[in-house]
PDB file of N, CA and C in Angstrom:
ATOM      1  N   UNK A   1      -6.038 -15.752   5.643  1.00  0.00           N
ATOM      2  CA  UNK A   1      -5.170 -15.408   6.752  1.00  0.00           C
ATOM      3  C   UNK A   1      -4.121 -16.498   6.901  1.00  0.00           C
ATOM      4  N   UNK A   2      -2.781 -16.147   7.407  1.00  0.00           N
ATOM      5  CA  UNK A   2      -2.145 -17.409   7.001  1.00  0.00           C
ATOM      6  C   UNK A   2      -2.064 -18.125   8.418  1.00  0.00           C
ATOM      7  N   UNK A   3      -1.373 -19.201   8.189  1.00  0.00           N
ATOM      8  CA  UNK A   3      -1.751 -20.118   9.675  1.00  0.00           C
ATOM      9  C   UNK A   3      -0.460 -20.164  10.245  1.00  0.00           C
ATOM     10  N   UNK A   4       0.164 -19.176  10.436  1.00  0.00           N
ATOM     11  CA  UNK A   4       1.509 -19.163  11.349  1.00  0.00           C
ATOM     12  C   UNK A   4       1.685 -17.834  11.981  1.00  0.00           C
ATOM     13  N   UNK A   5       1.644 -17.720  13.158  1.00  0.00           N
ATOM     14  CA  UNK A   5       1.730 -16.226  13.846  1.00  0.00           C
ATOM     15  C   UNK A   5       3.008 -16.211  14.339  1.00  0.00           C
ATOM     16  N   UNK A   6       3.303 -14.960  14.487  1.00  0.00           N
ATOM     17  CA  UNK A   6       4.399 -14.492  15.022  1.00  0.00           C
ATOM     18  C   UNK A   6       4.696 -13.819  16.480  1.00  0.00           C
ATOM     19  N   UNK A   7       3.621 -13.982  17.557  1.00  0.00           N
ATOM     20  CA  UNK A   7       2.964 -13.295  18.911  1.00  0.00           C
ATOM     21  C   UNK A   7       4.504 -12.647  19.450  1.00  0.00           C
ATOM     22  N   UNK A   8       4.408 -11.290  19.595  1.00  0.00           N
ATOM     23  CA  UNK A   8       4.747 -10.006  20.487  1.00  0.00           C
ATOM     24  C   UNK A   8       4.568  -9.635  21.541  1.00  0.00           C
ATOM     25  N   UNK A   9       4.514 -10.065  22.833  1.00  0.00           N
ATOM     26  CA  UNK A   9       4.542  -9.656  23.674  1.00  0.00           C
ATOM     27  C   UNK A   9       4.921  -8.238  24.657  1.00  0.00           C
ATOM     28  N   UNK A  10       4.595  -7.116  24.082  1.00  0.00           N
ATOM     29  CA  UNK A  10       5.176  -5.953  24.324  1.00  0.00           C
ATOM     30  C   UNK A  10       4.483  -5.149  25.449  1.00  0.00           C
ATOM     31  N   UNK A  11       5.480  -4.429  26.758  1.00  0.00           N
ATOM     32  CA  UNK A  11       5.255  -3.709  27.458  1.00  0.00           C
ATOM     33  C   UNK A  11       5.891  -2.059  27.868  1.00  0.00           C
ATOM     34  N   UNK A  12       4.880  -1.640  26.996  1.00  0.00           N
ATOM     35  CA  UNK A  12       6.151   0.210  26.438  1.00  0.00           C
ATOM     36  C   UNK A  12       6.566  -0.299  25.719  1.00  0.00           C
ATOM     37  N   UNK A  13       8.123  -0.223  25.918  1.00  0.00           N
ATOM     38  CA  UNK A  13       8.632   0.053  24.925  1.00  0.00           C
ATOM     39  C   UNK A  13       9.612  -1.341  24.282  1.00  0.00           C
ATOM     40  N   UNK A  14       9.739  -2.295  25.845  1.00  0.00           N
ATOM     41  CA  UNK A  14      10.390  -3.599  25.852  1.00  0.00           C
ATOM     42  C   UNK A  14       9.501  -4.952  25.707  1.00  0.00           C
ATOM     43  N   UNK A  15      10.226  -5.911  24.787  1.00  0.00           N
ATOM     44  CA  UNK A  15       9.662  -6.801  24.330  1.00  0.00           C
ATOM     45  C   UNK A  15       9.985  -7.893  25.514  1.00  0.00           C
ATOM     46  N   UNK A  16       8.777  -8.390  25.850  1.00  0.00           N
ATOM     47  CA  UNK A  16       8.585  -9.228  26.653  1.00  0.00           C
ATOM     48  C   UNK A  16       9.464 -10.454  26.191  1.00  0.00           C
ATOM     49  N   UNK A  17       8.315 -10.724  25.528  1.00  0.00           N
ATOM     50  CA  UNK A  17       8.345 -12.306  24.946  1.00  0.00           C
ATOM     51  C   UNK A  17       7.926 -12.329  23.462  1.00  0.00           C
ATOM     52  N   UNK A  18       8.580 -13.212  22.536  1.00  0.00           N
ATOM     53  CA  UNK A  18       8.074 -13.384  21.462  1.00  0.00           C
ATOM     54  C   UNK A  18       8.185 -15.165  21.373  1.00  0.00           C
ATOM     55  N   UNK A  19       7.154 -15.292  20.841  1.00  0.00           N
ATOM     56  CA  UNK A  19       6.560 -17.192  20.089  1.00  0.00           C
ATOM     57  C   UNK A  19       6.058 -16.918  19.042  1.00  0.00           C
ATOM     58  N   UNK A  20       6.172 -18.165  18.056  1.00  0.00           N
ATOM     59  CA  UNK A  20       4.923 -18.741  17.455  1.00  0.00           C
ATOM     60  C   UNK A  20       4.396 -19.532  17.541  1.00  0.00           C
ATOM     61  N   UNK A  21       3.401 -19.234  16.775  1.00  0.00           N
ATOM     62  CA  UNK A  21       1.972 -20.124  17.253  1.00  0.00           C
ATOM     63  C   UNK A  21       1.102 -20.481  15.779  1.00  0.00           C
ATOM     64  N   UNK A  22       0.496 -21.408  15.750  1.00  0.00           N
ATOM     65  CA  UNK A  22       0.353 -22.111  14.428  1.00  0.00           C
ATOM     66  C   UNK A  22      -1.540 -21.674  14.976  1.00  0.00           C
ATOM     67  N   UNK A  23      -1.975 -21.545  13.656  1.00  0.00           N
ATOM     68  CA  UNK A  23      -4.095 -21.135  13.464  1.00  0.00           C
ATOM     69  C   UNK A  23      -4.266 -22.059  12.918  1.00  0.00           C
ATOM     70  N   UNK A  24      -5.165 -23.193  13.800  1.00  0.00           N
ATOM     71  CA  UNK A  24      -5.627 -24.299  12.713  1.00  0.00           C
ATOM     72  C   UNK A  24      -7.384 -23.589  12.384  1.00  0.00           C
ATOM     73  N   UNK A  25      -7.900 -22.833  12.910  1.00  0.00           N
ATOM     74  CA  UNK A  25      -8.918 -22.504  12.502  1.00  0.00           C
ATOM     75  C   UNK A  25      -9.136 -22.037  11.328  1.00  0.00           C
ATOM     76  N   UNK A  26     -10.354 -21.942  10.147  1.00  0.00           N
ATOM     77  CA  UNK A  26     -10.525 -22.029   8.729  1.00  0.00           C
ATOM     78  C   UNK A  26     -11.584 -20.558   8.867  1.00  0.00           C
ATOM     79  N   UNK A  27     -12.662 -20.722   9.683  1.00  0.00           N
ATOM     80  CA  UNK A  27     -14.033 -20.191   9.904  1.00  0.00           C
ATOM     81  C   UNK A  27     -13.329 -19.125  10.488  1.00  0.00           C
ATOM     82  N   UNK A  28     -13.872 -17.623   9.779  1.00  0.00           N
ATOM     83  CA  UNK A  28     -14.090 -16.449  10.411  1.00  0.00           C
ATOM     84  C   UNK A  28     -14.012 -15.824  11.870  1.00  0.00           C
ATOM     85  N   UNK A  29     -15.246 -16.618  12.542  1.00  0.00           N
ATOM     86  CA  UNK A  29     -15.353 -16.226  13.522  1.00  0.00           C
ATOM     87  C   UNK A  29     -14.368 -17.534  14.547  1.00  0.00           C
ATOM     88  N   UNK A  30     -14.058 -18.423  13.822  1.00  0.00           N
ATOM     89  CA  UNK A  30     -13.141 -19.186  14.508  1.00  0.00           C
ATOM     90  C   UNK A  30     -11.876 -18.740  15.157  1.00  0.00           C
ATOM     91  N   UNK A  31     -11.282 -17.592  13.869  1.00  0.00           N
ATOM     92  CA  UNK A  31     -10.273 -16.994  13.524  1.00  0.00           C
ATOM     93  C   UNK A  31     -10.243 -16.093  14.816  1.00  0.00           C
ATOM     94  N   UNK A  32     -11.446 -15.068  14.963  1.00  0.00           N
ATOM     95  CA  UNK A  32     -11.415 -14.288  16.136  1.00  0.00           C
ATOM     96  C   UNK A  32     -11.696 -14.416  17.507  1.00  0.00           C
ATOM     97  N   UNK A  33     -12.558 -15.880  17.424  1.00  0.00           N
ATOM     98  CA  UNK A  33     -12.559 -16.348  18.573  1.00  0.00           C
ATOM     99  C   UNK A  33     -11.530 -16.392  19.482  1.00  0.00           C
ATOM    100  N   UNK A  34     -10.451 -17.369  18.498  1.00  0.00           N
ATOM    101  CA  UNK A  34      -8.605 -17.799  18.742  1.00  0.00           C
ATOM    102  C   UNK A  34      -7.888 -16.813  19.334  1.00  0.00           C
ATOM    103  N   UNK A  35      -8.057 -15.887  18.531  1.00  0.00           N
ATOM    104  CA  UNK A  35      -7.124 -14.739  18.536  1.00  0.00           C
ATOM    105  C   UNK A  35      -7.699 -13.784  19.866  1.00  0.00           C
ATOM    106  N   UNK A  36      -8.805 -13.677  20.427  1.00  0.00           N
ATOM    107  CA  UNK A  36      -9.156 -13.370  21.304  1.00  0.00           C
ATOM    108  C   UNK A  36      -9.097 -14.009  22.568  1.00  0.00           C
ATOM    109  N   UNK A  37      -8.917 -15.288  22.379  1.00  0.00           N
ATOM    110  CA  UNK A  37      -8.553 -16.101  23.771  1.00  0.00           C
ATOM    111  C   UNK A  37      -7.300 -16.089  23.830  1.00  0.00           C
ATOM    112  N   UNK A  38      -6.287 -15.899  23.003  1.00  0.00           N
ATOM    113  CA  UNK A  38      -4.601 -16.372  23.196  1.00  0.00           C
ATOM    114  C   UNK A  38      -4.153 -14.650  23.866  1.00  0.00           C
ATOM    115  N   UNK A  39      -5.908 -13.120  23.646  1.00  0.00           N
ATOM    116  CA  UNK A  39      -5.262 -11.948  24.061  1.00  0.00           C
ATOM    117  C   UNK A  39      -4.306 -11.000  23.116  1.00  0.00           C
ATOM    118  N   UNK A  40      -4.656 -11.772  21.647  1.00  0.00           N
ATOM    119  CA  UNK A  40      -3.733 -10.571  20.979  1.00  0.00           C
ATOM    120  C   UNK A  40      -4.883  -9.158  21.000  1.00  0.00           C
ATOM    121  N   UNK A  41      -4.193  -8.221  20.937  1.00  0.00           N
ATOM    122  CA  UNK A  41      -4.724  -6.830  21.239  1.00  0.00           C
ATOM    123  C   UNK A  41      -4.289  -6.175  19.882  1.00  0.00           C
ATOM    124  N   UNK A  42      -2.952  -6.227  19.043  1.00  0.00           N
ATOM    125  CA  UNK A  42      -2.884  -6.130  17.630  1.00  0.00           C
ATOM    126  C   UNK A  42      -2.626  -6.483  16.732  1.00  0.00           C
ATOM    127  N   UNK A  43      -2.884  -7.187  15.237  1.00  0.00           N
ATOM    128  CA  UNK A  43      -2.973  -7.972  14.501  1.00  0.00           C
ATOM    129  C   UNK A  43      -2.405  -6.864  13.281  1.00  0.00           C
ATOM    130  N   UNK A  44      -0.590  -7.349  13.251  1.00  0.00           N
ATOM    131  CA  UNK A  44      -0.417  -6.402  11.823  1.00  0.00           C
ATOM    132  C   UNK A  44      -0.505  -7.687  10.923  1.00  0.00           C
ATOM    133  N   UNK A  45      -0.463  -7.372   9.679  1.00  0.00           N
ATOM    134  CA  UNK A  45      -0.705  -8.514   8.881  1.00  0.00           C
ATOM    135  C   UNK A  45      -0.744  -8.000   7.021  1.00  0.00           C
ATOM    136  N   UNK A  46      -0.411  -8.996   6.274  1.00  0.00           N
ATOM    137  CA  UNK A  46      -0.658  -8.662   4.776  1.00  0.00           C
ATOM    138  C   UNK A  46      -1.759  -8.522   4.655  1.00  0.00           C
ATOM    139  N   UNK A  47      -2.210  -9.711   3.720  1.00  0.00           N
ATOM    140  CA  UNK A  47      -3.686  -9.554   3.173  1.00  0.00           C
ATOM    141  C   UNK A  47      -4.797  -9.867   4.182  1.00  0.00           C
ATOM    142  N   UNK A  48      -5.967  -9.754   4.300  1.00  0.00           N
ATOM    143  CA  UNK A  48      -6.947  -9.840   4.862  1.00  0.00           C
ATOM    144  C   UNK A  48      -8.351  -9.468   4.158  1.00  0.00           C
ATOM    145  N   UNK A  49      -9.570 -10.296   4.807  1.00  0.00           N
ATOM    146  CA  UNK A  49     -10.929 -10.014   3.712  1.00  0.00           C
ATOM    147  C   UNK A  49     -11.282  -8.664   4.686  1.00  0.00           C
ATOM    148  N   UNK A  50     -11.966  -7.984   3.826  1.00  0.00           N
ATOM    149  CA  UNK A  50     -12.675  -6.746   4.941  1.00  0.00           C
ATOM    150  C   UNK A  50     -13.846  -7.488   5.603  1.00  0.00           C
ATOM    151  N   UNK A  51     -13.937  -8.675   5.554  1.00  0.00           N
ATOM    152  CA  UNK A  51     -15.080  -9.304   6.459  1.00  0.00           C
ATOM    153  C   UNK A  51     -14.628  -9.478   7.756  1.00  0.00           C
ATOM    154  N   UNK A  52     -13.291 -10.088   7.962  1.00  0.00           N
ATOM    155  CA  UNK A  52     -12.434 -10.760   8.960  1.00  0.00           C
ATOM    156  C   UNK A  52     -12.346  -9.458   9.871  1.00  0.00           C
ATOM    157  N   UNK A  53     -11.642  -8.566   9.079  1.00  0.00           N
ATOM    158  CA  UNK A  53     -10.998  -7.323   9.388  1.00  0.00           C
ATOM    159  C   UNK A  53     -11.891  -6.767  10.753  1.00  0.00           C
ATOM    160  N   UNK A  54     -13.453  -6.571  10.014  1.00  0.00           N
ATOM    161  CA  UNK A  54     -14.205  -5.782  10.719  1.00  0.00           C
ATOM    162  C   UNK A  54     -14.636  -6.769  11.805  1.00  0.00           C
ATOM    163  N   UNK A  55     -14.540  -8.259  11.631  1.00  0.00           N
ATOM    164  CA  UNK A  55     -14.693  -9.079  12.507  1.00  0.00           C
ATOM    165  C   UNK A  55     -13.939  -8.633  14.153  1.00  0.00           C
ATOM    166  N   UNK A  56     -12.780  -8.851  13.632  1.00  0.00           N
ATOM    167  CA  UNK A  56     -11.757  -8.497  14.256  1.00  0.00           C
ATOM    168  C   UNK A  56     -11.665  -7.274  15.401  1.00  0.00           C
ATOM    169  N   UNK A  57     -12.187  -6.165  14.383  1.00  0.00           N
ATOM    170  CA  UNK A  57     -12.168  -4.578  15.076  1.00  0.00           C
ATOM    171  C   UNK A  57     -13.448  -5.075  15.889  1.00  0.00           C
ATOM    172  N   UNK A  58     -14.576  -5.505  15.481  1.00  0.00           N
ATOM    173  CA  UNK A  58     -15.696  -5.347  16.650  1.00  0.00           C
ATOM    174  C   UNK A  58     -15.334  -6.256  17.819  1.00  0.00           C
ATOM    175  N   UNK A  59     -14.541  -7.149  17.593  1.00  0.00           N
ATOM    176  CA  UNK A  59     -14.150  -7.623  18.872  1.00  0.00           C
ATOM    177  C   UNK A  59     -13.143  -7.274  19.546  1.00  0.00           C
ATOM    178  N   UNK A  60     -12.528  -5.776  19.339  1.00  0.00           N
ATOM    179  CA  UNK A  60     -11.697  -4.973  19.846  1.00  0.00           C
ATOM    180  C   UNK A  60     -10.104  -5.439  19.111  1.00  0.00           C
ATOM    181  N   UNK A  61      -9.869  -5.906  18.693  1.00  0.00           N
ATOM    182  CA  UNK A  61      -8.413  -5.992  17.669  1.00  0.00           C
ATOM    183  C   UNK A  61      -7.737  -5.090  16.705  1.00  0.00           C
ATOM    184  N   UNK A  62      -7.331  -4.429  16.597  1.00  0.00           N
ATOM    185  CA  UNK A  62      -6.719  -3.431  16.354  1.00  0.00           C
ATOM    186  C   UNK A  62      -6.180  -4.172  15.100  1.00  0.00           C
ATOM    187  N   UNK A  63      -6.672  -3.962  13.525  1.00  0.00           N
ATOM    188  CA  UNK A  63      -5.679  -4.264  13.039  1.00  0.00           C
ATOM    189  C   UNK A  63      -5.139  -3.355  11.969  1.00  0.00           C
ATOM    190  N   UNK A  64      -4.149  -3.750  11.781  1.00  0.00           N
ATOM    191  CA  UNK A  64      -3.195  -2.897  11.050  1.00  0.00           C
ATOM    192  C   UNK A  64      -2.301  -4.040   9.687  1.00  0.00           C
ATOM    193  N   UNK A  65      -3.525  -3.487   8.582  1.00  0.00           N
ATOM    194  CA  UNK A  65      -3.343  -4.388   6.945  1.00  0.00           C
ATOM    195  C   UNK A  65      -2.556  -4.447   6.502  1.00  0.00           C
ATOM    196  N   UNK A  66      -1.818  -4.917   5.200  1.00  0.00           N
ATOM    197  CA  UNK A  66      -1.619  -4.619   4.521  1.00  0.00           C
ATOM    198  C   UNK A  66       0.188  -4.293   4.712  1.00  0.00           C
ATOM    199  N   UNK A  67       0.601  -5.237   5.092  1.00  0.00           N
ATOM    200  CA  UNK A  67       1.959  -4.714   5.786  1.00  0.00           C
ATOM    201  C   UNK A  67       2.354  -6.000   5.075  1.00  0.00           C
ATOM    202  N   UNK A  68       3.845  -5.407   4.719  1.00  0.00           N
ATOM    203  CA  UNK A  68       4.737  -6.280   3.942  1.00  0.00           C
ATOM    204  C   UNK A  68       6.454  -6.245   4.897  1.00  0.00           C
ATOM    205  N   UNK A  69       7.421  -7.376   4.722  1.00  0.00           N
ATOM    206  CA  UNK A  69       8.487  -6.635   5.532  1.00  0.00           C
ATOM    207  C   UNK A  69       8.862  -7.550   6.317  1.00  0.00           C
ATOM    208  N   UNK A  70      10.715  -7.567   6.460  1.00  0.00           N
ATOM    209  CA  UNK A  70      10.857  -8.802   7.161  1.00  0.00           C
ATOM    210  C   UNK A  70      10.695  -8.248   8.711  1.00  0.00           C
ATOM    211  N   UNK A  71       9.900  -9.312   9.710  1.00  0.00           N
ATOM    212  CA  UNK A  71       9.505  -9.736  10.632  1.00  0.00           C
ATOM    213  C   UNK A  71      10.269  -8.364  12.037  1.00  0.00           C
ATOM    214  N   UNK A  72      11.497  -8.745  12.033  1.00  0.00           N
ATOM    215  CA  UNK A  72      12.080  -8.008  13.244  1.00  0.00           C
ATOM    216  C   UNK A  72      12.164  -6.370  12.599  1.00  0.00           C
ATOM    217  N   UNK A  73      12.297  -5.745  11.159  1.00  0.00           N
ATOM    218  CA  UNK A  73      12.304  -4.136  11.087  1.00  0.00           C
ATOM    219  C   UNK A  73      10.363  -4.143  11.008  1.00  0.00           C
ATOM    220  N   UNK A  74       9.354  -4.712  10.894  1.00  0.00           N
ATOM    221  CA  UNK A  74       8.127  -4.329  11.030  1.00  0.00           C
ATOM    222  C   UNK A  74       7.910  -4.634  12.469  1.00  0.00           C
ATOM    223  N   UNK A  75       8.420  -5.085  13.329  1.00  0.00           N
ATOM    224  CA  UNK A  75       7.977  -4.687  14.486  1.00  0.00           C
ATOM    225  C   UNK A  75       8.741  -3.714  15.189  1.00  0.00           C
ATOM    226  N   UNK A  76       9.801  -3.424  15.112  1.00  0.00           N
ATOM    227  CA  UNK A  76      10.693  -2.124  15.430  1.00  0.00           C
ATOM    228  C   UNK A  76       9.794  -1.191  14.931  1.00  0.00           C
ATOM    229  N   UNK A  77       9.352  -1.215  13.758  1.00  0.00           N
ATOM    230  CA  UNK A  77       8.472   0.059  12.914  1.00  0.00           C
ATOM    231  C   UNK A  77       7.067   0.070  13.709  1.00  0.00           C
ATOM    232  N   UNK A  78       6.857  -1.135  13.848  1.00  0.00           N
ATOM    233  CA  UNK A  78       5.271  -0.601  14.893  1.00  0.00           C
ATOM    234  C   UNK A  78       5.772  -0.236  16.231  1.00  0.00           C
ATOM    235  N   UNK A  79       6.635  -0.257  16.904  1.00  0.00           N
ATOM    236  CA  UNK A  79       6.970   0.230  18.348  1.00  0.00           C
ATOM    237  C   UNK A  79       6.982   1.547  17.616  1.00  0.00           C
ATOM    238  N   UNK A  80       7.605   2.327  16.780  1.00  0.00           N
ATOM    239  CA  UNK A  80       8.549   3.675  16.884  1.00  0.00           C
ATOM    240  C   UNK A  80       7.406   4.104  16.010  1.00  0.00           C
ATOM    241  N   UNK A  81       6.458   3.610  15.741  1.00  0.00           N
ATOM    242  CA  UNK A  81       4.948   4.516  15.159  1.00  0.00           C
ATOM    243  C   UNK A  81       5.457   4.290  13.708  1.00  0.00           C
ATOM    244  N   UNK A  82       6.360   3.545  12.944  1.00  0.00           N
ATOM    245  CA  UNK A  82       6.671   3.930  11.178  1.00  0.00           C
ATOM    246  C   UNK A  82       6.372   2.933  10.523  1.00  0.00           C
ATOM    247  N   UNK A  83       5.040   2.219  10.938  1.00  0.00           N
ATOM    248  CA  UNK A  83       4.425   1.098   9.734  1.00  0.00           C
ATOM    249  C   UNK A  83       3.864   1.658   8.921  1.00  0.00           C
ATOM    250  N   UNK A  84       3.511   3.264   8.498  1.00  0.00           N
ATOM    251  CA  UNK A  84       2.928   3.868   7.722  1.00  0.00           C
ATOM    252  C   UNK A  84       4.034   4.270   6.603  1.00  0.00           C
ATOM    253  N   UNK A  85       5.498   3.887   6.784  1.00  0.00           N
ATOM    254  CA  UNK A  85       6.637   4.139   5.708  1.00  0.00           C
ATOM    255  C   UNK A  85       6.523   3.581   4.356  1.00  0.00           C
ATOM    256  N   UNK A  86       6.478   3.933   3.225  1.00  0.00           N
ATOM    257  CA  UNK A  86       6.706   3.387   2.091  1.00  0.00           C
ATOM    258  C   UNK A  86       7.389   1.654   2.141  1.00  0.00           C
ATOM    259  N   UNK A  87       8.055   1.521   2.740  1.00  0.00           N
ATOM    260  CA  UNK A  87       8.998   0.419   2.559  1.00  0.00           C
ATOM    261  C   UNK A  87       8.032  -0.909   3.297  1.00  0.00           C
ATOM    262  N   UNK A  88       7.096  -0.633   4.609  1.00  0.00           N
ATOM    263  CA  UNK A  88       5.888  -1.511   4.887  1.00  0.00           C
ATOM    264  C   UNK A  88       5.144  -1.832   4.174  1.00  0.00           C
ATOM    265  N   UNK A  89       4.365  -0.581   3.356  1.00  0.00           N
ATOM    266  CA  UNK A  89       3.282  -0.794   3.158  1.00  0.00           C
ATOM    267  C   UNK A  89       3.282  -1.685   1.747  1.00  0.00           C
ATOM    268  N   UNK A  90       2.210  -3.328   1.377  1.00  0.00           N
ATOM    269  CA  UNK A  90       2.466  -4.197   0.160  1.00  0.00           C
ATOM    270  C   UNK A  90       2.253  -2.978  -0.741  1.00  0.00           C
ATOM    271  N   UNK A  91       2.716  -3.927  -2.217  1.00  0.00           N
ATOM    272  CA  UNK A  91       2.827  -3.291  -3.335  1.00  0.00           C
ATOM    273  C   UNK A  91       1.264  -2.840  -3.558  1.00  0.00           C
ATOM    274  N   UNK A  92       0.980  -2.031  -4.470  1.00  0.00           N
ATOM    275  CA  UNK A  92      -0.638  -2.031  -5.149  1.00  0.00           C
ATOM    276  C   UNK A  92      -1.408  -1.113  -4.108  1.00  0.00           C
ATOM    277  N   UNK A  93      -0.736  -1.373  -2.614  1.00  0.00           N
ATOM    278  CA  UNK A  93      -1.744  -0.856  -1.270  1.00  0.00           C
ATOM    279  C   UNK A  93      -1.594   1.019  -1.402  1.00  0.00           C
ATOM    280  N   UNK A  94      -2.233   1.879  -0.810  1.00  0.00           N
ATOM    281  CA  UNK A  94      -2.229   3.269  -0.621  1.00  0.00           C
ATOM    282  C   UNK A  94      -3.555   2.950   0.562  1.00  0.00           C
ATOM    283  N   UNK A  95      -2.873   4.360   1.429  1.00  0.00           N
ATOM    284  CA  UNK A  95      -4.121   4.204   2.552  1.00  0.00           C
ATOM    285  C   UNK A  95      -5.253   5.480   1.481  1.00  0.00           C
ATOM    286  N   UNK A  96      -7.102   5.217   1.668  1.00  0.00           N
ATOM    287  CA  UNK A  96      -7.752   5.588   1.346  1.00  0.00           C
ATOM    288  C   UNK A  96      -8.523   6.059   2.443  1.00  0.00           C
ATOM    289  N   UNK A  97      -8.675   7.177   2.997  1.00  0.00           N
ATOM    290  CA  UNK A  97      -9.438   7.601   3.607  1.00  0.00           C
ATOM    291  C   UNK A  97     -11.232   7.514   3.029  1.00  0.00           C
ATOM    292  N   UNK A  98     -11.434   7.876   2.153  1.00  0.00           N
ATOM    293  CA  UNK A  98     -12.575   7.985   1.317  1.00  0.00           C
ATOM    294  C   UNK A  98     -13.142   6.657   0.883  1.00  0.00           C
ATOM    295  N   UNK A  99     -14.425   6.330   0.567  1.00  0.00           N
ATOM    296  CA  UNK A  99     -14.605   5.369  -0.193  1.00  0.00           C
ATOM    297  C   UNK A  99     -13.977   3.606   0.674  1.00  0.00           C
ATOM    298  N   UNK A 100     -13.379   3.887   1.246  1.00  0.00           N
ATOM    299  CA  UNK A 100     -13.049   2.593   1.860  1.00  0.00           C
ATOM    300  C   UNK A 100     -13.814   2.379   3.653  1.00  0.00           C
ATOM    301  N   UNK A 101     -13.793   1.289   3.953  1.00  0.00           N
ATOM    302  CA  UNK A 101     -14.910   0.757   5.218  1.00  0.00           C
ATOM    303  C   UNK A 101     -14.504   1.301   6.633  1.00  0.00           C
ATOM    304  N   UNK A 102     -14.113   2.314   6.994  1.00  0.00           N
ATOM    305  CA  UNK A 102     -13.231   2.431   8.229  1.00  0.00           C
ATOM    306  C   UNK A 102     -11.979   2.846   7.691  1.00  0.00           C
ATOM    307  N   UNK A 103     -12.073   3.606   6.465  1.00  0.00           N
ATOM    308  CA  UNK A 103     -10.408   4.155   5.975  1.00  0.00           C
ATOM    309  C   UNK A 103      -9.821   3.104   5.907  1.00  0.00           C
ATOM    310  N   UNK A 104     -10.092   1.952   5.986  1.00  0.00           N
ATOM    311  CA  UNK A 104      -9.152   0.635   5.603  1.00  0.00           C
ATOM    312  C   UNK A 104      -8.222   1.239   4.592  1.00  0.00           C
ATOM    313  N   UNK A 105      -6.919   0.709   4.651  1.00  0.00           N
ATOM    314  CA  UNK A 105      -6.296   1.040   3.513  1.00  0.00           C
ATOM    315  C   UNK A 105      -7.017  -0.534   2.080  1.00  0.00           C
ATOM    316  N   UNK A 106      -6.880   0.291   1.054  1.00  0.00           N
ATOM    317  CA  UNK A 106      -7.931  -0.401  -0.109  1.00  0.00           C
ATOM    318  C   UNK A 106      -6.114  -0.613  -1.248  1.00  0.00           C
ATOM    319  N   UNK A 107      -6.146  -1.781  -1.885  1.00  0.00           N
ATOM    320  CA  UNK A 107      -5.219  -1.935  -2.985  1.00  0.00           C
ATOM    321  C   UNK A 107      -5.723  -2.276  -4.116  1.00  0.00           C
ATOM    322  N   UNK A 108      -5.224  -1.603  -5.035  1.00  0.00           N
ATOM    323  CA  UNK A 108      -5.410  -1.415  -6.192  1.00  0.00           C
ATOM    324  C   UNK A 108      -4.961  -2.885  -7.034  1.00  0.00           C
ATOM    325  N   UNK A 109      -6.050  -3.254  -7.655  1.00  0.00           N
ATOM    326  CA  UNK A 109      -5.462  -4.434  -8.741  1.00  0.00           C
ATOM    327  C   UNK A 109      -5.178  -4.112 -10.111  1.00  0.00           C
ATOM    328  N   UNK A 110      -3.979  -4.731 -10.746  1.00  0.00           N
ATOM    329  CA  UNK A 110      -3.783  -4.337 -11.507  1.00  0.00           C
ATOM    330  C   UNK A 110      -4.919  -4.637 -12.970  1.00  0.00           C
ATOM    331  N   UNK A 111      -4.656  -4.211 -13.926  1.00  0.00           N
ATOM    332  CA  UNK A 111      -5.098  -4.465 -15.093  1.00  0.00           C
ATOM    333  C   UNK A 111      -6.021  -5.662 -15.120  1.00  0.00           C
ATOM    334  N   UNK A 112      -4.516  -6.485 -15.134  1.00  0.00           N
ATOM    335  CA  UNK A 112      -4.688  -7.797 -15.899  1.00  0.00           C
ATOM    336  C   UNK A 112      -5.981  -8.876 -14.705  1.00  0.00           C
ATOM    337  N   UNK A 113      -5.383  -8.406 -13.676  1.00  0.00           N
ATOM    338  CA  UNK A 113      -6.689  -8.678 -12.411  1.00  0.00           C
ATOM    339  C   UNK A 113      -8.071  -8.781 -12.468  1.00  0.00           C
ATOM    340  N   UNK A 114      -7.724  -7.018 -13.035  1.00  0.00           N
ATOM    341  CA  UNK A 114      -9.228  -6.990 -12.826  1.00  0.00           C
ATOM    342  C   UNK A 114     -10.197  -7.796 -14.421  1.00  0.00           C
ATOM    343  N   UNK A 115      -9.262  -7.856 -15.427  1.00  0.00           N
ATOM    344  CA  UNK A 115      -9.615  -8.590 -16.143  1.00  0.00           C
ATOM    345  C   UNK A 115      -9.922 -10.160 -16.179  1.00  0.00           C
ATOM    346  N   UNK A 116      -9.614 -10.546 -15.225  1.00  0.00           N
ATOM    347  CA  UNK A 116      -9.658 -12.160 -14.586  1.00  0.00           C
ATOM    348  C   UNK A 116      -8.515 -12.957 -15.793  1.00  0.00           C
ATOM    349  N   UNK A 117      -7.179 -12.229 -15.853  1.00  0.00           N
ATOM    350  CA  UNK A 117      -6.147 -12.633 -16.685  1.00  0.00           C
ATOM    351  C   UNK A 117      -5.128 -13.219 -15.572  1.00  0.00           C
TER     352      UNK A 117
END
């Protein structure tokens, strides 16, 4: 998870407030602890372990994976419902209903990956 947030402050449809805020936490549950005391309610984000993830959801966090995209059109796209557009979603990613933990969207590695190349 990386250690620089970008916090949103949103009410409807108008943006409150926006900061960042730096994660010195390493540990898992450190991670959600944090993020649960500072009150984030949704966590869009690139990569993530499906450990964290589900961490996350059981402590009510909403998150939303796998998102690529500069900063101010991915949050316009999560207000207006279109983080599900081609142009968000990282390379390799497709959402999987099936076979994945909670429909997580699951990404595909390439070849050479999965070959440990």
């Amino acid at each position: 998870m990386a250690a620089r947030l970008t916090l949103v402050h949103l009410k409807g449809e108008a943006e409150l407030e926006r900061k960042e805020a730096v994660l010195f936490e390493k540990q898992p549950d450190q991670i959600v602890r944090c993020l649960v005391q500072i009150g984030v309610d949704v966590l869009i984000c690139g990569a993530i372990s499906q450990a964290l993830q589900l961490m996350l959801e059981k402590a009510g966090i909403k998150v939303v994976a796998h998102i690529c995209g500069e900063i101010n059109a991915v949050i316009a796209a999560y207000r207006s419902g279109g983080l599900n557009r081609p142009e968000f979603i990282m390379p390799g990613c497709r959402e999987q209903r099936l076979g994945g933990v909670g429909g997580m969207p699951q990404c595909k590695r390439s070849k050479s990956a999965r070959q440990g190349r």
